[in-house]
N, C-alpha and C. Protein backbone atom coordinates (compact mmCIF):
# COMPACT_ATOMS: atom_id res chain seq x y z
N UNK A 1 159.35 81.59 20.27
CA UNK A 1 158.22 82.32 19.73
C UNK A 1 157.81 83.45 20.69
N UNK A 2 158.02 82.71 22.03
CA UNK A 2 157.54 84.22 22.88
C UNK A 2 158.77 85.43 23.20
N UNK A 3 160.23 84.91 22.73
CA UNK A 3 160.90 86.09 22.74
C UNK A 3 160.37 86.89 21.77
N UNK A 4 160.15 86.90 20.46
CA UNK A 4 159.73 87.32 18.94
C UNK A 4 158.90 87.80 19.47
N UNK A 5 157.60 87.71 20.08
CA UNK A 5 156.36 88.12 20.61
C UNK A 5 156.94 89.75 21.35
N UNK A 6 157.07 89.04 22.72
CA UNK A 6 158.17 90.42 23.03
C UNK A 6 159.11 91.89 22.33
N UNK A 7 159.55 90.89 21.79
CA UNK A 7 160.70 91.73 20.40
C UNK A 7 159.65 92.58 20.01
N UNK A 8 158.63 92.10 19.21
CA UNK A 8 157.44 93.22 18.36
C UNK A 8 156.93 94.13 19.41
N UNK A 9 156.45 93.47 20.87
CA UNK A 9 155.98 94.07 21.46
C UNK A 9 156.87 95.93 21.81
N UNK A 10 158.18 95.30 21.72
CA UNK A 10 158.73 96.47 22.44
C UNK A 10 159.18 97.15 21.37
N UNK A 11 158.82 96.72 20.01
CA UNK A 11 159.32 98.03 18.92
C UNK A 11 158.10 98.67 18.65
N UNK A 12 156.69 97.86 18.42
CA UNK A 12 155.85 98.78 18.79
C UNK A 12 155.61 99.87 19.49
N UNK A 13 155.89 99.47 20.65
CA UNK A 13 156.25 100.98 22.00
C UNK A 13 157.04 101.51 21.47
N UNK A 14 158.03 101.27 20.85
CA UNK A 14 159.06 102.41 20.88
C UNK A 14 159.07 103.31 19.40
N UNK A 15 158.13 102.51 18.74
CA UNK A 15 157.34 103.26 17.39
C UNK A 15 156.20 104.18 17.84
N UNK A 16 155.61 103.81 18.46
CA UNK A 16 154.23 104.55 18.96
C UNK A 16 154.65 105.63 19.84
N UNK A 17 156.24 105.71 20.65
CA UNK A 17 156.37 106.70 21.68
C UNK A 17 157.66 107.85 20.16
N UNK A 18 158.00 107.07 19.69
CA UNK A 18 158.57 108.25 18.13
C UNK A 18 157.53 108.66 17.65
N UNK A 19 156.14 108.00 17.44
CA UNK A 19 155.33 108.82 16.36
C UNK A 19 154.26 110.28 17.15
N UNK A 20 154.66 109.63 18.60
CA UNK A 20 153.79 111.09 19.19
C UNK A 20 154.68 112.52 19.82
N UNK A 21 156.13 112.24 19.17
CA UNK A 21 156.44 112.89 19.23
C UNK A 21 156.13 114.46 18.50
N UNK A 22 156.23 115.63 19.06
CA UNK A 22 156.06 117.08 17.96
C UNK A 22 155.90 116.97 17.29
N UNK A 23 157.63 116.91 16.77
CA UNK A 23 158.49 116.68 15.28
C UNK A 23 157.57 115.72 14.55
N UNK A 24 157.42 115.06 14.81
CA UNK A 24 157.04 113.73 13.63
C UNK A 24 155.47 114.49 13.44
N UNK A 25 154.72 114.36 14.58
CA UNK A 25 153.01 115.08 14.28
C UNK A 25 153.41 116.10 13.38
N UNK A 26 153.98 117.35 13.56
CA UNK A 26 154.11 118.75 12.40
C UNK A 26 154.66 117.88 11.29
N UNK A 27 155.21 117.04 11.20
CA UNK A 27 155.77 116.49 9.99
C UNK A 27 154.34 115.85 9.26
N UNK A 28 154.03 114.90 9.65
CA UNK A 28 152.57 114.31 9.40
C UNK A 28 151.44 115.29 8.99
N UNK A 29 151.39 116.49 9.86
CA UNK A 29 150.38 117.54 9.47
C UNK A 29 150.97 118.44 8.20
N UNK A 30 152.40 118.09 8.27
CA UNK A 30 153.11 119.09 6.97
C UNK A 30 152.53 118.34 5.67
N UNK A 31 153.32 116.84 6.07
CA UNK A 31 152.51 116.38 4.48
C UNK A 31 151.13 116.16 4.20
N UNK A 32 150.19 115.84 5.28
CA UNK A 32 148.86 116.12 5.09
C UNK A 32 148.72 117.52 4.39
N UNK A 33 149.24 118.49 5.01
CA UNK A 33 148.59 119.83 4.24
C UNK A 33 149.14 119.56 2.70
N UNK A 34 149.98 119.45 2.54
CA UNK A 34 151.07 119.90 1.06
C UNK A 34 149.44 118.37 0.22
N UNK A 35 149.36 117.33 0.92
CA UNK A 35 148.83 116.77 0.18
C UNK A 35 147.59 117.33 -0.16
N UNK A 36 146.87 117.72 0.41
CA UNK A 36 145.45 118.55 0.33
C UNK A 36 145.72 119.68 -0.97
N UNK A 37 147.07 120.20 -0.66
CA UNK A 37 147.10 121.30 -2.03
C UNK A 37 146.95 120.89 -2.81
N UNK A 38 148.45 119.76 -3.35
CA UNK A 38 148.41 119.41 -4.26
C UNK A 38 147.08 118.33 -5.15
N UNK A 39 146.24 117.75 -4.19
CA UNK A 39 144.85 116.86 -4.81
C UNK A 39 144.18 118.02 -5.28
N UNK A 40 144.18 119.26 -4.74
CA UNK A 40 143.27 120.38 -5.69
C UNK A 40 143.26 121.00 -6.66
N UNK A 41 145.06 121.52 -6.46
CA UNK A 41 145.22 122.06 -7.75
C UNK A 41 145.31 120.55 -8.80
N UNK A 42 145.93 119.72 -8.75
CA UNK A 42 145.23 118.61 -9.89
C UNK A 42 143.94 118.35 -10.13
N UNK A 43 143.00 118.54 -9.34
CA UNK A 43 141.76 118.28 -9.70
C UNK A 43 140.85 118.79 -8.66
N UNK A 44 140.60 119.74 -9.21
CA UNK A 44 139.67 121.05 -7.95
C UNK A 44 138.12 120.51 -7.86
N UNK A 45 137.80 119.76 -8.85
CA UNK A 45 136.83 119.26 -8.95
C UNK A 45 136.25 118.18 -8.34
N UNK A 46 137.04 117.54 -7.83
CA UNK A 46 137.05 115.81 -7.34
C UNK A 46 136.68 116.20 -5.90
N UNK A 47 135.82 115.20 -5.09
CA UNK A 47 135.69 114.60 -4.01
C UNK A 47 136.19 113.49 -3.16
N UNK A 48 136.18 113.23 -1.76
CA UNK A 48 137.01 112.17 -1.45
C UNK A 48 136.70 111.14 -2.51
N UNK A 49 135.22 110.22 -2.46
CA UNK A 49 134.88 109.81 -3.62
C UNK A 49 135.83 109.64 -4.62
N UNK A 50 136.20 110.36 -5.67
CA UNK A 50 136.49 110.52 -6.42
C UNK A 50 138.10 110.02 -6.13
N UNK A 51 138.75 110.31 -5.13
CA UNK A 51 139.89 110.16 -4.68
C UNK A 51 139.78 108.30 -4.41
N UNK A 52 139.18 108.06 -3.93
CA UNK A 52 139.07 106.80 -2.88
C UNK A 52 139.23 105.82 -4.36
N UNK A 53 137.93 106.40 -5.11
CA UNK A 53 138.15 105.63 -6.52
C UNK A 53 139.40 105.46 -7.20
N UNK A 54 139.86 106.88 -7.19
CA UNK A 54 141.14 106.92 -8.27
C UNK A 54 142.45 105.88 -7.67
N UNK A 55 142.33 105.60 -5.93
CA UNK A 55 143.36 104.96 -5.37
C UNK A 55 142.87 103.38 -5.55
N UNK A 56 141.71 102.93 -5.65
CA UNK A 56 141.35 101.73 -6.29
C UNK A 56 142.17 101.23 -7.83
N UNK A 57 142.05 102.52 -8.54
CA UNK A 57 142.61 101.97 -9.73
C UNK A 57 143.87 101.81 -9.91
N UNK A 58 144.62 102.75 -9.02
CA UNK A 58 146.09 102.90 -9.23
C UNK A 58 146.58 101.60 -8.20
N UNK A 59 146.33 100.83 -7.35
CA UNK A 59 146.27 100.03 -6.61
C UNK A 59 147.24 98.72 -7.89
N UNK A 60 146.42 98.68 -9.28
CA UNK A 60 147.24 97.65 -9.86
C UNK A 60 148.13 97.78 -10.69
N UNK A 61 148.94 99.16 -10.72
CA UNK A 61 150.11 100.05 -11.02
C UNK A 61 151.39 99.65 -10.51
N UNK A 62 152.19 99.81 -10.77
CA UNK A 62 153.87 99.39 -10.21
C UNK A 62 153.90 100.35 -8.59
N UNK A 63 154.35 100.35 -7.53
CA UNK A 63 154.20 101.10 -6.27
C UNK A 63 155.43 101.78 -6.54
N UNK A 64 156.72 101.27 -7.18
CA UNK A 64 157.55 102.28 -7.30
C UNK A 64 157.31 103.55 -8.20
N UNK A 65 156.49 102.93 -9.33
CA UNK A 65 156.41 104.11 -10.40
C UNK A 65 155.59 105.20 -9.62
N UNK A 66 154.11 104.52 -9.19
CA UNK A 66 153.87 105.61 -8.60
C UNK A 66 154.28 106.52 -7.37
N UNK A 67 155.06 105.93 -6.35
CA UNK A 67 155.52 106.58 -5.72
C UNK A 67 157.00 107.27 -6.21
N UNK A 68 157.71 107.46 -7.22
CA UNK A 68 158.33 108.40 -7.85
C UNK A 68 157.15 109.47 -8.62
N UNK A 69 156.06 109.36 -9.14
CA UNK A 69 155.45 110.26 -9.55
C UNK A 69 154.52 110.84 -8.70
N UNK A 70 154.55 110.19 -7.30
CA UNK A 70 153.80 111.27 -6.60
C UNK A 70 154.34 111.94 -5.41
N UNK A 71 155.84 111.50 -5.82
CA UNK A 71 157.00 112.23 -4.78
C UNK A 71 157.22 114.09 -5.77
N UNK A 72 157.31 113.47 -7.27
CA UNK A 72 157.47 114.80 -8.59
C UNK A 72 156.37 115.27 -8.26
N UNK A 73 155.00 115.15 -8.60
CA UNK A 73 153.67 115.60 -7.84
C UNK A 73 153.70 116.51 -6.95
N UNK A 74 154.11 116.01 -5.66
CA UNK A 74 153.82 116.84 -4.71
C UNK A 74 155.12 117.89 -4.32
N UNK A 75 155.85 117.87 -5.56
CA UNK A 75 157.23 119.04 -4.96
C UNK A 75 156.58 119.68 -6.21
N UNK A 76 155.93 119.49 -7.10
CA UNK A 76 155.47 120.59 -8.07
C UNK A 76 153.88 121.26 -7.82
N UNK A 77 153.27 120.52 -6.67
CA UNK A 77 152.00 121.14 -6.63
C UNK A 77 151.72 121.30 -5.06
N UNK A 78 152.36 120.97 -4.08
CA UNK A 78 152.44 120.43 -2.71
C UNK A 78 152.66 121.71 -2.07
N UNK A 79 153.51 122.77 -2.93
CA UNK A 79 154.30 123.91 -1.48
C UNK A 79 153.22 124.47 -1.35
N UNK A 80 153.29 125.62 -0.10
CA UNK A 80 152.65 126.87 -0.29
C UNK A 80 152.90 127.55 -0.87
N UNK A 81 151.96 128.96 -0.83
CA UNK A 81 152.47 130.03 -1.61
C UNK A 81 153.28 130.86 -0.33
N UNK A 82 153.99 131.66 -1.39
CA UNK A 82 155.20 132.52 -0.28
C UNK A 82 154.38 133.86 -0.13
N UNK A 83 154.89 134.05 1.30
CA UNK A 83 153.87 135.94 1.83
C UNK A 83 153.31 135.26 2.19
N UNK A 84 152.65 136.72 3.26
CA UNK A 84 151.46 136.56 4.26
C UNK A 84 150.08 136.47 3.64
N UNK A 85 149.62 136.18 4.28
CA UNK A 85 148.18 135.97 3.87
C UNK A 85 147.16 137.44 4.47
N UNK A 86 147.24 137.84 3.77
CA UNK A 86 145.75 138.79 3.83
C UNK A 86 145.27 138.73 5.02
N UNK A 87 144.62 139.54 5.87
CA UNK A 87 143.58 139.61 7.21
C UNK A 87 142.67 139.34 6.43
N UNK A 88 141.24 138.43 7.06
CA UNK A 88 140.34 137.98 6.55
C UNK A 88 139.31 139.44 7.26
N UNK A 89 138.19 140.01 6.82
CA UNK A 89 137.50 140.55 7.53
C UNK A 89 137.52 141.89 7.48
C-alpha cells in the first residue's frame, strides 16, 4: 500500500511539473479564450449564473454525446476572427 502511495505521489509531481509548463498554460489559456467566444456567440445574453445552471442540467446527459457536441461547438463558434484588430483610441 505504501509503494501505491508513492507511485501516486510521484505522478502527481510529474503531472503538476507538465502542467506548468508554457506550452500546456498557452494551451489552457487557448481553450479558455476559444471557450469564452464560443459561450457568447451562443448566448450573448447569459451570465456565469446562467452557465453554472445550464451545466447542472446537462450533468444527467450521456458525457460522450456531449462532449462530441461541444468539441462541433467550439470548432464552429470557438476561433477568432482573422486580421488585426483596430487601434483602440
Amino acid at each position: 500500500m505504501e509503494r501505491k502511495r508513492a507511485a501516486i505521489a510521484k505522478i502527481e509531481e510529474a503531472k503538476k511539473r507538465l502542467m506548468s509548463k508554457p506550452s500546456v498554460r498557452k494551451d489552457q489559456a487557448d481553450q479558455g479564450k476559444r471557450f469564452t467566444r464560443a459561450a457568447y456567440a451562443l448566448a450573448p445574453e447569459w451570465d456565469q449564473r446562467h452557465f453554472i445552471a445550464a451545466i447542472e442540467l446537462a450533468l444527467a446527459e450521456d458525457m460522450e454525446t456531449l462532449q462530441n457536441r461541444g468539441e462541433k461547438l467550439l470548432e464552429e463558434h470557438g476561433k477568432g476572427k482573422r486580421g488585426r484588430r483596430p487601434k483602440s483610441g
